[in-house]
C-alpha atoms as a PDB file:
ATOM      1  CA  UNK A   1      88.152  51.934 180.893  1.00  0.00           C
ATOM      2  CA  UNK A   2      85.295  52.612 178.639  1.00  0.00           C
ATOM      3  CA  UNK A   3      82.934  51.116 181.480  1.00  0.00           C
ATOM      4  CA  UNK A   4      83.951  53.755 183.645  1.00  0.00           C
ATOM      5  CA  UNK A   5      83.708  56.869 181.356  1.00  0.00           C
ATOM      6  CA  UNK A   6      80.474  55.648 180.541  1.00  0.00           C
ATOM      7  CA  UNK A   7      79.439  55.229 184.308  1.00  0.00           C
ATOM      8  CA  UNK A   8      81.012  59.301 184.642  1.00  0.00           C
ATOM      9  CA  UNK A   9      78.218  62.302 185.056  1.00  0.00           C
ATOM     10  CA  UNK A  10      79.392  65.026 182.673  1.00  0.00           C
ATOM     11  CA  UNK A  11      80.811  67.040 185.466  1.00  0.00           C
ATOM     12  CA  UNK A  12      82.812  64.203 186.365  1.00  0.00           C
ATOM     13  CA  UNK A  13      84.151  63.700 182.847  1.00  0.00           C
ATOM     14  CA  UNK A  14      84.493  67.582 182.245  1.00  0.00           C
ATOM     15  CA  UNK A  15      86.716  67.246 185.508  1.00  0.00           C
ATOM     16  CA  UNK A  16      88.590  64.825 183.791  1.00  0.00           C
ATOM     17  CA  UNK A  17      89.209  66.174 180.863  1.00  0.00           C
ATOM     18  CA  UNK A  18      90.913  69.435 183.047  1.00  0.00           C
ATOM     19  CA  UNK A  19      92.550  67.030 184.735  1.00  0.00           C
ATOM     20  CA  UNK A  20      94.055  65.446 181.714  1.00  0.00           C
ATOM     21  CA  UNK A  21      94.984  69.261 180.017  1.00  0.00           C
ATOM     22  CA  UNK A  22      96.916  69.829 182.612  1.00  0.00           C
ATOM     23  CA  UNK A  23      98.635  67.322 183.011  1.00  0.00           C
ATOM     24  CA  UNK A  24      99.806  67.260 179.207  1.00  0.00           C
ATOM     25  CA  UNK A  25     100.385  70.865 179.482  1.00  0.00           C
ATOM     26  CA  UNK A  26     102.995  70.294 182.710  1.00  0.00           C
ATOM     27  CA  UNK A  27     104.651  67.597 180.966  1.00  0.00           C
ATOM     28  CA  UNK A  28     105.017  69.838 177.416  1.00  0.00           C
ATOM     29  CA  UNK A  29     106.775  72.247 179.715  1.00  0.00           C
ATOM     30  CA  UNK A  30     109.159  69.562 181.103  1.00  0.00           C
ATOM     31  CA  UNK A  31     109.944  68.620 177.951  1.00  0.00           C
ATOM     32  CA  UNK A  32     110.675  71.708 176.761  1.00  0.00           C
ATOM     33  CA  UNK A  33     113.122  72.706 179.839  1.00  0.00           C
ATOM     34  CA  UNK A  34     114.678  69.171 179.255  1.00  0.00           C
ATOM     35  CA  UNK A  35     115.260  70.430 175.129  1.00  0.00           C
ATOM     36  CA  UNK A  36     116.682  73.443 176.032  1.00  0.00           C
ATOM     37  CA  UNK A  37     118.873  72.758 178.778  1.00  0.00           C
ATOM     38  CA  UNK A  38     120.038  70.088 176.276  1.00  0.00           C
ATOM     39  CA  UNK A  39     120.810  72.221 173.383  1.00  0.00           C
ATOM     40  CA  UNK A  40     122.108  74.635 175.722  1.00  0.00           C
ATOM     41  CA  UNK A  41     124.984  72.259 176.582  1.00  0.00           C
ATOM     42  CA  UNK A  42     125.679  70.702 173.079  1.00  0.00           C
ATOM     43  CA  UNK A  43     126.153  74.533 172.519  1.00  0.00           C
ATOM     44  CA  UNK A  44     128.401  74.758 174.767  1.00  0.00           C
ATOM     45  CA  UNK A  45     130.336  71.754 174.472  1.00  0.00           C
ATOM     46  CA  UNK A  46     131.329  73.439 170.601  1.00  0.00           C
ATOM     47  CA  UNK A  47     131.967  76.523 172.322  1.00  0.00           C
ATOM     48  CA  UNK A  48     128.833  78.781 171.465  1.00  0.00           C
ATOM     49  CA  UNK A  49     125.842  80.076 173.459  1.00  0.00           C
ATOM     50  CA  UNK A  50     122.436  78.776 172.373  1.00  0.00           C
ATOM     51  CA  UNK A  51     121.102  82.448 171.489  1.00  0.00           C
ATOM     52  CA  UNK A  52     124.682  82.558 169.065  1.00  0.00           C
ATOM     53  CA  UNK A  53     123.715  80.220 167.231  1.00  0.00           C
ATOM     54  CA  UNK A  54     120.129  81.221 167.390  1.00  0.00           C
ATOM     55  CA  UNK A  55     120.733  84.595 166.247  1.00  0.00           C
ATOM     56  CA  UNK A  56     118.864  85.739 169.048  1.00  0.00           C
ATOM     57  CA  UNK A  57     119.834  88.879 170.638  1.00  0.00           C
ATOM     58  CA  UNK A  58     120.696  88.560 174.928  1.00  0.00           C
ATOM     59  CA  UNK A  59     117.966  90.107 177.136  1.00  0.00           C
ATOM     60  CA  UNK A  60     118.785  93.730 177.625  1.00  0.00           C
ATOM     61  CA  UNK A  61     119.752  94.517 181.262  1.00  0.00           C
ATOM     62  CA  UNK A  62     117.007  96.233 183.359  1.00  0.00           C
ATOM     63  CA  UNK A  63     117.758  99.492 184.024  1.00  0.00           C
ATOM     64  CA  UNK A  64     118.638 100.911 187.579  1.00  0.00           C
ATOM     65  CA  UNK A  65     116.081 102.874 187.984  1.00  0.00           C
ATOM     66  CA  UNK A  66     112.755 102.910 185.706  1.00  0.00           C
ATOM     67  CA  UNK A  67     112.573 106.247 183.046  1.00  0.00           C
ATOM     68  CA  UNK A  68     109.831 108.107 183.782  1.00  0.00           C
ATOM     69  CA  UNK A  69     107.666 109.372 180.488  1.00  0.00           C
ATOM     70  CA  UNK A  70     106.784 112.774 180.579  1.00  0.00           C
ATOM     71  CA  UNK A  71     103.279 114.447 180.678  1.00  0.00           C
ATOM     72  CA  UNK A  72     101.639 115.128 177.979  1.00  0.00           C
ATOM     73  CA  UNK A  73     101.306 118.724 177.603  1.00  0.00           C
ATOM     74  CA  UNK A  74      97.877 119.953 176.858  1.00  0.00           C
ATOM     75  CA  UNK A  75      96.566 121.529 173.781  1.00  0.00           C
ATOM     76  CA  UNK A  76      94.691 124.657 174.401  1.00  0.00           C
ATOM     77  CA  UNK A  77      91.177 122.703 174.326  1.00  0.00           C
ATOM     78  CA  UNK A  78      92.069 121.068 177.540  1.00  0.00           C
ATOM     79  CA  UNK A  79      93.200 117.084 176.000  1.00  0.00           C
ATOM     80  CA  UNK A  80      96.261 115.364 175.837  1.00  0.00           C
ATOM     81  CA  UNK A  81      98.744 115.757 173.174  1.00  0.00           C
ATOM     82  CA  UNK A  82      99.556 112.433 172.186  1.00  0.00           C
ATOM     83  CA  UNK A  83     103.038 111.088 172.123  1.00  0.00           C
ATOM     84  CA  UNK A  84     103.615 110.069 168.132  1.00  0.00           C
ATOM     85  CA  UNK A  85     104.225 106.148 167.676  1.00  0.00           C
ATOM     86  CA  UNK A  86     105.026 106.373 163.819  1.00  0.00           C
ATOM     87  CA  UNK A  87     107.453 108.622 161.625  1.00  0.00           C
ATOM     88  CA  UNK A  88     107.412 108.724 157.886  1.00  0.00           C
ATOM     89  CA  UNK A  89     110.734 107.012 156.764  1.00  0.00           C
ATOM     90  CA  UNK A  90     111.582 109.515 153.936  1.00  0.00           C
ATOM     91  CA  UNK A  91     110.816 112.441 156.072  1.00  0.00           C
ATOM     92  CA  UNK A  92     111.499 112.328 159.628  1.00  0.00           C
ATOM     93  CA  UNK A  93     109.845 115.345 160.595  1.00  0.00           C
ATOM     94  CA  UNK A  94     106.350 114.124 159.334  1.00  0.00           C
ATOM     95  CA  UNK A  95     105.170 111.875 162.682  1.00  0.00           C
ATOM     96  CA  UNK A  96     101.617 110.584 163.319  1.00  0.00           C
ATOM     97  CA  UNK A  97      99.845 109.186 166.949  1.00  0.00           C
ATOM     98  CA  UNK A  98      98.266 106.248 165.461  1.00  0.00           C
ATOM     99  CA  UNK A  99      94.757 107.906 166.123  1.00  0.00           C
ATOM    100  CA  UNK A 100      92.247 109.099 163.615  1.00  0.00           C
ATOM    101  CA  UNK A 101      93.011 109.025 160.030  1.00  0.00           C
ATOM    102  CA  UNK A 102      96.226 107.763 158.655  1.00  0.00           C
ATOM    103  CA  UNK A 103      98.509 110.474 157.198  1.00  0.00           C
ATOM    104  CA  UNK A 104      98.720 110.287 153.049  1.00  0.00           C
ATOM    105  CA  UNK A 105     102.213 109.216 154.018  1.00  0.00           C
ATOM    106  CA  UNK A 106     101.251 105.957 155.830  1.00  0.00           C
ATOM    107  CA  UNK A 107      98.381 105.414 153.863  1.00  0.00           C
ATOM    108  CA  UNK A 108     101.077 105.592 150.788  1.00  0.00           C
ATOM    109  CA  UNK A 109     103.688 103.248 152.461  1.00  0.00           C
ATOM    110  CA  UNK A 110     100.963 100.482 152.950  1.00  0.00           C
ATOM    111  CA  UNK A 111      99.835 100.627 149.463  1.00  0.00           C
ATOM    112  CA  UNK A 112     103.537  99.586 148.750  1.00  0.00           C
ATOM    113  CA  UNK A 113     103.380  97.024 150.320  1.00  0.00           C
ATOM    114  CA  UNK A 114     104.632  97.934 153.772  1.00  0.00           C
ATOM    115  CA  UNK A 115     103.277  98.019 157.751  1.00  0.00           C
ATOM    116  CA  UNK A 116     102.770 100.571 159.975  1.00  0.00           C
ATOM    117  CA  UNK A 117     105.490  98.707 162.373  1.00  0.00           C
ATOM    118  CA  UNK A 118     108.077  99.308 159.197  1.00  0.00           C
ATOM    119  CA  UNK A 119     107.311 103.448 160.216  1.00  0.00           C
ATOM    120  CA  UNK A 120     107.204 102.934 164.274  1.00  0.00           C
ATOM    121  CA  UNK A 121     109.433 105.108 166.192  1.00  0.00           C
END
């Protein structure tokens, strides 16, 4: 074998070397649908669903039909109000976008040692 790869151009061995990715990549993902289906029926031979015992929570249904967001009204200099993404935990009125400079109140809750997704809405 090492007669051969030496024999290879580099865009033969680069080819290869694809090759050989996918190849291990497509038998990882066998492997992986052969685990699961398999702890998905040990699961069930003890009565329980795999995302039970998981803790996982089920995928939520899709809804009928998709919600619609709502345009952004616009603020009297012509842009977009922005939709707020965070909400101070200790006072729910207080909200901030995400965009320009944190709020004291964010800025506060990270110094605790907290994230900004703890405060997302």
């Amino acid at each position: 074998m090492k007669a051969e790869l030496r024999q290879m151009s580099r865009k033969q061995l680069e080819k290869l070397r694809a090759d050989v990715d996918a190849a291990i990549a497509k038998l990882d993902s066998q492997d992986k649908k052969a685990a699961l289906k398999a702890a998905q029926e040990a699961a069930k031979k003890h009565g329980f669903s795999l995302a039970e015992l998981t803790g996982e929570k089920p995928a939520a249904k899709p809804a009928a039909k998709p919600a619609s967001q709502p345009r952004a009204k616009k603020n009297s200099d012509g842009r977009a109000k922005v939709a707020p993404k965070y909400k101070n935990p200790n006072n729910a009125d207080e909200t901030w976008s995400g965009r320009g400079r944190a709020p004291k109140w964010m800025t506060a809750h990270i110094a605790a040692g907290g994230n900004r997704e703890d405060c997302a809405i």
